[in-house]
C-alpha atoms as a PDB file:
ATOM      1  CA  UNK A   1     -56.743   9.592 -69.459  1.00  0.00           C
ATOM      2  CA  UNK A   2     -59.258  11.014 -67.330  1.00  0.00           C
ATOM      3  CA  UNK A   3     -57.134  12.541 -65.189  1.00  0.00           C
ATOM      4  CA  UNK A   4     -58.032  16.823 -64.278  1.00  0.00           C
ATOM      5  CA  UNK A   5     -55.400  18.912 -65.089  1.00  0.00           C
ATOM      6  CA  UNK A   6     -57.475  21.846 -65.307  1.00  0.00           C
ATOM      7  CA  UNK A   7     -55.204  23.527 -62.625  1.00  0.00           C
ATOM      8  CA  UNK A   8     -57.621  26.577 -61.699  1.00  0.00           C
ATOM      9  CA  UNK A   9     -60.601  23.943 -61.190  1.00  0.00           C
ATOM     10  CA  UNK A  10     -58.308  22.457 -58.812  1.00  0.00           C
ATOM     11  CA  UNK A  11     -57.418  25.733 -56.530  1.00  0.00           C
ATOM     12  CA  UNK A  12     -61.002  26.132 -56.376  1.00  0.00           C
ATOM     13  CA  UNK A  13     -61.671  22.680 -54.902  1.00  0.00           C
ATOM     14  CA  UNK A  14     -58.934  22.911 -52.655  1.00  0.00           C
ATOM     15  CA  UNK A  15     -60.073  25.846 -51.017  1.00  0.00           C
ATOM     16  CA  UNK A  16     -63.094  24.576 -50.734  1.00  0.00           C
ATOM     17  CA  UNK A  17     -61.584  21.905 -48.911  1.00  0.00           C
ATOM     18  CA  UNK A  18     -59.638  24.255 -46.582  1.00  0.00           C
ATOM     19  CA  UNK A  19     -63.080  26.063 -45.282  1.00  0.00           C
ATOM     20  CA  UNK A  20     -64.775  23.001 -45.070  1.00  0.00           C
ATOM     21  CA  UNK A  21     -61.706  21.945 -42.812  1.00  0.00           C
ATOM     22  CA  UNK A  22     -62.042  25.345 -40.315  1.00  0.00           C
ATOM     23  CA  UNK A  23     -65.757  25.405 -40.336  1.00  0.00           C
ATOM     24  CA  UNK A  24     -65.315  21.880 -39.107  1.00  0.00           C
ATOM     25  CA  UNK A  25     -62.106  22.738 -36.773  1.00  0.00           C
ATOM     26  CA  UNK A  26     -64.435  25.511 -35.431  1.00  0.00           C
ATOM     27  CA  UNK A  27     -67.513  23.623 -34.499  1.00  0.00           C
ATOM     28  CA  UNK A  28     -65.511  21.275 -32.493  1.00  0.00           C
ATOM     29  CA  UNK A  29     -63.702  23.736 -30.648  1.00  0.00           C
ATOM     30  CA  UNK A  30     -67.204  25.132 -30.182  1.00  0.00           C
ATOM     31  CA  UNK A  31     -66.264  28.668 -32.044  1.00  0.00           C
ATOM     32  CA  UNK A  32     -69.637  29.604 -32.893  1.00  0.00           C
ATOM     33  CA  UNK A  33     -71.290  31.719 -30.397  1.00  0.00           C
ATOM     34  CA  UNK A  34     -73.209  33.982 -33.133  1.00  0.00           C
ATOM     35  CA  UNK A  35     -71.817  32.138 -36.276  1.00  0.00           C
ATOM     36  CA  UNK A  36     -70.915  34.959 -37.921  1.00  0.00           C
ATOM     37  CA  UNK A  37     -66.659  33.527 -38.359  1.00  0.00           C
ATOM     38  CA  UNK A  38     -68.375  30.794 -39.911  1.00  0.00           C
ATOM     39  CA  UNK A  39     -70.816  33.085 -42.241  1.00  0.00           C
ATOM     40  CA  UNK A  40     -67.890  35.184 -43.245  1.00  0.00           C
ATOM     41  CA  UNK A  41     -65.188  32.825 -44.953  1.00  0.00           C
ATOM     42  CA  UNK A  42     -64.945  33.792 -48.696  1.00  0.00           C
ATOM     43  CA  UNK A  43     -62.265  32.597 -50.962  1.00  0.00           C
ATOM     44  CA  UNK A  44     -60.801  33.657 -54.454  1.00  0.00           C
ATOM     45  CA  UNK A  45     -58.538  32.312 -56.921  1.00  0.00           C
ATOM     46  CA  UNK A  46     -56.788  34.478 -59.262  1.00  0.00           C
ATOM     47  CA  UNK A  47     -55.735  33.195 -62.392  1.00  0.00           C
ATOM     48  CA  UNK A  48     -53.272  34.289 -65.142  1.00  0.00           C
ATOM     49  CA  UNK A  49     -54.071  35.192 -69.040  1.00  0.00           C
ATOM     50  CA  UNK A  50     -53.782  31.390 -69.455  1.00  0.00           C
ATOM     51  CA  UNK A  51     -56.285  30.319 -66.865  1.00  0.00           C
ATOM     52  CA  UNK A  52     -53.452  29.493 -64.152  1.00  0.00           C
ATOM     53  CA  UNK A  53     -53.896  30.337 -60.889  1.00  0.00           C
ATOM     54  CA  UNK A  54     -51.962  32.781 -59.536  1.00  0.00           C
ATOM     55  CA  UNK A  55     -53.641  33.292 -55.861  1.00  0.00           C
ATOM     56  CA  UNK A  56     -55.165  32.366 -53.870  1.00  0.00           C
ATOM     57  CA  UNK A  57     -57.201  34.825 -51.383  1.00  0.00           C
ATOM     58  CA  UNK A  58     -58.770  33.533 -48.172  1.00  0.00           C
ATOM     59  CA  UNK A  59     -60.976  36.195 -46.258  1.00  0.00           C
ATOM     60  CA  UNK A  60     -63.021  35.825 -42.802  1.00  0.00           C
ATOM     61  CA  UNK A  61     -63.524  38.127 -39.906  1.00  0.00           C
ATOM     62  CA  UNK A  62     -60.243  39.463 -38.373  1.00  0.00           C
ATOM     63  CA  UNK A  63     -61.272  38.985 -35.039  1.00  0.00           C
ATOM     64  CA  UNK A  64     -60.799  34.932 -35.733  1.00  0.00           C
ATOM     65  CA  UNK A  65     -57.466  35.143 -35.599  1.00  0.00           C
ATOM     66  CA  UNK A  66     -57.636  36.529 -32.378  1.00  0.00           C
ATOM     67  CA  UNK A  67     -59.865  33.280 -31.163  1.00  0.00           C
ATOM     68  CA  UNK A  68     -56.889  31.319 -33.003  1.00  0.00           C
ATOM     69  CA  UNK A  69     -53.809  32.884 -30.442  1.00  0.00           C
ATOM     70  CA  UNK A  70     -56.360  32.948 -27.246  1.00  0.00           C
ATOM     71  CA  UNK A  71     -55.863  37.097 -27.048  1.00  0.00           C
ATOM     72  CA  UNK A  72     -58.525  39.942 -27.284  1.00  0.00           C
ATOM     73  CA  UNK A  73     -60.489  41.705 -24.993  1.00  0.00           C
ATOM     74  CA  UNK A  74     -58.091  43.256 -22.901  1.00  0.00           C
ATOM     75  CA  UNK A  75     -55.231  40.314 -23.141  1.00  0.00           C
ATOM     76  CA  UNK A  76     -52.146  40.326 -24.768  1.00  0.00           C
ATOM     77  CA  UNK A  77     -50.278  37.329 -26.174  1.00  0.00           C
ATOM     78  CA  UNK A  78     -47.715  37.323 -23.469  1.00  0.00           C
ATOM     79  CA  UNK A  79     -50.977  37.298 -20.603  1.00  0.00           C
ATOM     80  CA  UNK A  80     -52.615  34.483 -22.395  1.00  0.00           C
ATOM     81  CA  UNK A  81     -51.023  31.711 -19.981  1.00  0.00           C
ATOM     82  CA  UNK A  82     -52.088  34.252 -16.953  1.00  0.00           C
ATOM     83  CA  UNK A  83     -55.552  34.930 -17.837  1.00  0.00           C
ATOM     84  CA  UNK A  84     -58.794  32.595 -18.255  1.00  0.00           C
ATOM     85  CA  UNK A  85     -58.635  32.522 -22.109  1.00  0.00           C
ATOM     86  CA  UNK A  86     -57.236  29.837 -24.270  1.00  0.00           C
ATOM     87  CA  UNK A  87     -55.848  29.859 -27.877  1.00  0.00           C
ATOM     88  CA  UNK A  88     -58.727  27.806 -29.750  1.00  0.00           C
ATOM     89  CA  UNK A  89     -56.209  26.741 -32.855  1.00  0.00           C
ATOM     90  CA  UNK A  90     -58.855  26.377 -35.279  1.00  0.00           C
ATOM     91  CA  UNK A  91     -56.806  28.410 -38.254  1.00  0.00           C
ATOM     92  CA  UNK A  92     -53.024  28.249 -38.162  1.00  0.00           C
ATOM     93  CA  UNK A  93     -52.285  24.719 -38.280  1.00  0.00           C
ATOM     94  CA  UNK A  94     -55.365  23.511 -40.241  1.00  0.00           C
ATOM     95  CA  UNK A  95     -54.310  25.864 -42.864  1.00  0.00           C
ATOM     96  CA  UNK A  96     -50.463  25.028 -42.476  1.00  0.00           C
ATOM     97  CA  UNK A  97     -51.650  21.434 -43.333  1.00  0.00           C
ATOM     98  CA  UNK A  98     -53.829  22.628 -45.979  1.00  0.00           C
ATOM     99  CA  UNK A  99     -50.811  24.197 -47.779  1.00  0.00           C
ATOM    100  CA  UNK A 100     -48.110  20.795 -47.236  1.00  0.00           C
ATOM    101  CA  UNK A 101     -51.501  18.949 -48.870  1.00  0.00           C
ATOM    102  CA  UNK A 102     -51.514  21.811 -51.366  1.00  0.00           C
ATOM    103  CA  UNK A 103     -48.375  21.533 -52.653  1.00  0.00           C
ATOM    104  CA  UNK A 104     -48.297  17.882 -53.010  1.00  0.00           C
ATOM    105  CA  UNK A 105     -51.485  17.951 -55.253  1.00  0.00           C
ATOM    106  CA  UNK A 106     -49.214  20.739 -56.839  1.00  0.00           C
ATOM    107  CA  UNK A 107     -46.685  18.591 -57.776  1.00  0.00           C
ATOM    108  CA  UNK A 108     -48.607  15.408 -58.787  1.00  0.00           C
ATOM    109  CA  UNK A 109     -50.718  17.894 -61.578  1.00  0.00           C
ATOM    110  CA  UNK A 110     -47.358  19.169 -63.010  1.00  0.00           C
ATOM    111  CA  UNK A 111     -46.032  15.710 -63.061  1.00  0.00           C
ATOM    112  CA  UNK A 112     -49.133  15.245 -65.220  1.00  0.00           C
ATOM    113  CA  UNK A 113     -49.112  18.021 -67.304  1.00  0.00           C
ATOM    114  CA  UNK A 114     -45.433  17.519 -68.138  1.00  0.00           C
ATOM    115  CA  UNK A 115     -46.510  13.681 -69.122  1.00  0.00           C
ATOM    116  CA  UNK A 116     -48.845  14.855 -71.210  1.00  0.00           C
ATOM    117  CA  UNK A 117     -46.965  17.573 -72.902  1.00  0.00           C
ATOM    118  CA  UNK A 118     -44.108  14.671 -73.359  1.00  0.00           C
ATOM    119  CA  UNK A 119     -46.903  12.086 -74.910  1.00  0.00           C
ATOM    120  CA  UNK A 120     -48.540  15.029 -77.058  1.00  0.00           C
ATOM    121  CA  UNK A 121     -44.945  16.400 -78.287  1.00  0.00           C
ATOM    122  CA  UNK A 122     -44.587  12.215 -78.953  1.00  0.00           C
ATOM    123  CA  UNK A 123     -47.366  11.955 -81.080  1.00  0.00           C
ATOM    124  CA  UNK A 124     -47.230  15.319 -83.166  1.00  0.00           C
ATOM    125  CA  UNK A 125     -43.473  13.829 -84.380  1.00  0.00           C
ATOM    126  CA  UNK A 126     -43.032  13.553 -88.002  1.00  0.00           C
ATOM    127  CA  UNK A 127     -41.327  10.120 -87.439  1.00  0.00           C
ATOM    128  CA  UNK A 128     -44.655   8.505 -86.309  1.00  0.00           C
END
């Protein structure tokens, strides 16, 4: 079976994924004046004793999630619909999808690893 079930190799590529997705979401909402959101998204996965991940840490210039609600410089979330600015969405639901995606990839590599553990367990029997 050449299925991965290195779990750890997979956070990685999904967060890959998931800036890939907002550096894309950003360039079509034309978020890039200097570039420097863009420059700044770093991500981390933390993994357990046994290689597990255990986190996963997303960082990027604060000020984006301002860009994301439409507020800064003066305006408040509640003066958003009065003023000239406009929420540019480029983080909150990308990510929110992201994470449904994530936890369905989730479930499918546990599924595995339980086969496998069940097919292993299967073959290691002394009745075989």
């Amino acid at each position: 079976m050449s299925e991965n079930l290195d779990l750890k190799l997979t956070a990685e590529a999904w967060a890959e994924i998931v800036v890939e997705r907002w550096e894309n979401k950003i360039t079509r909402l034309r978020i890039y004046k200097s570039g420097d959101l863009v420059r700044s998204f770093t991500h981390h996965v933390i993994s357990n004793a046994n290689g597990n991940p255990e986190l996963i840490e997303f960082t990027f210039l604060y000020y984006g999630k301002f860009v994301d609600m439409g507020v800064g410089n003066g305006v408040k979330y509640g003066e958003v619909e009065s003023s000239n600015r406009r929420a540019k969405p480029w983080y909150s639901k990308t990510f929110f999808a992201e994470i449904e995606r994530y936890k369905e990839i989730w479930a499918e590599k546990y599924g595995l690893k339980a086969q496998m553990t069940i097919i292993d367990s299967i073959n290691e029997s002394p009745n075989n």
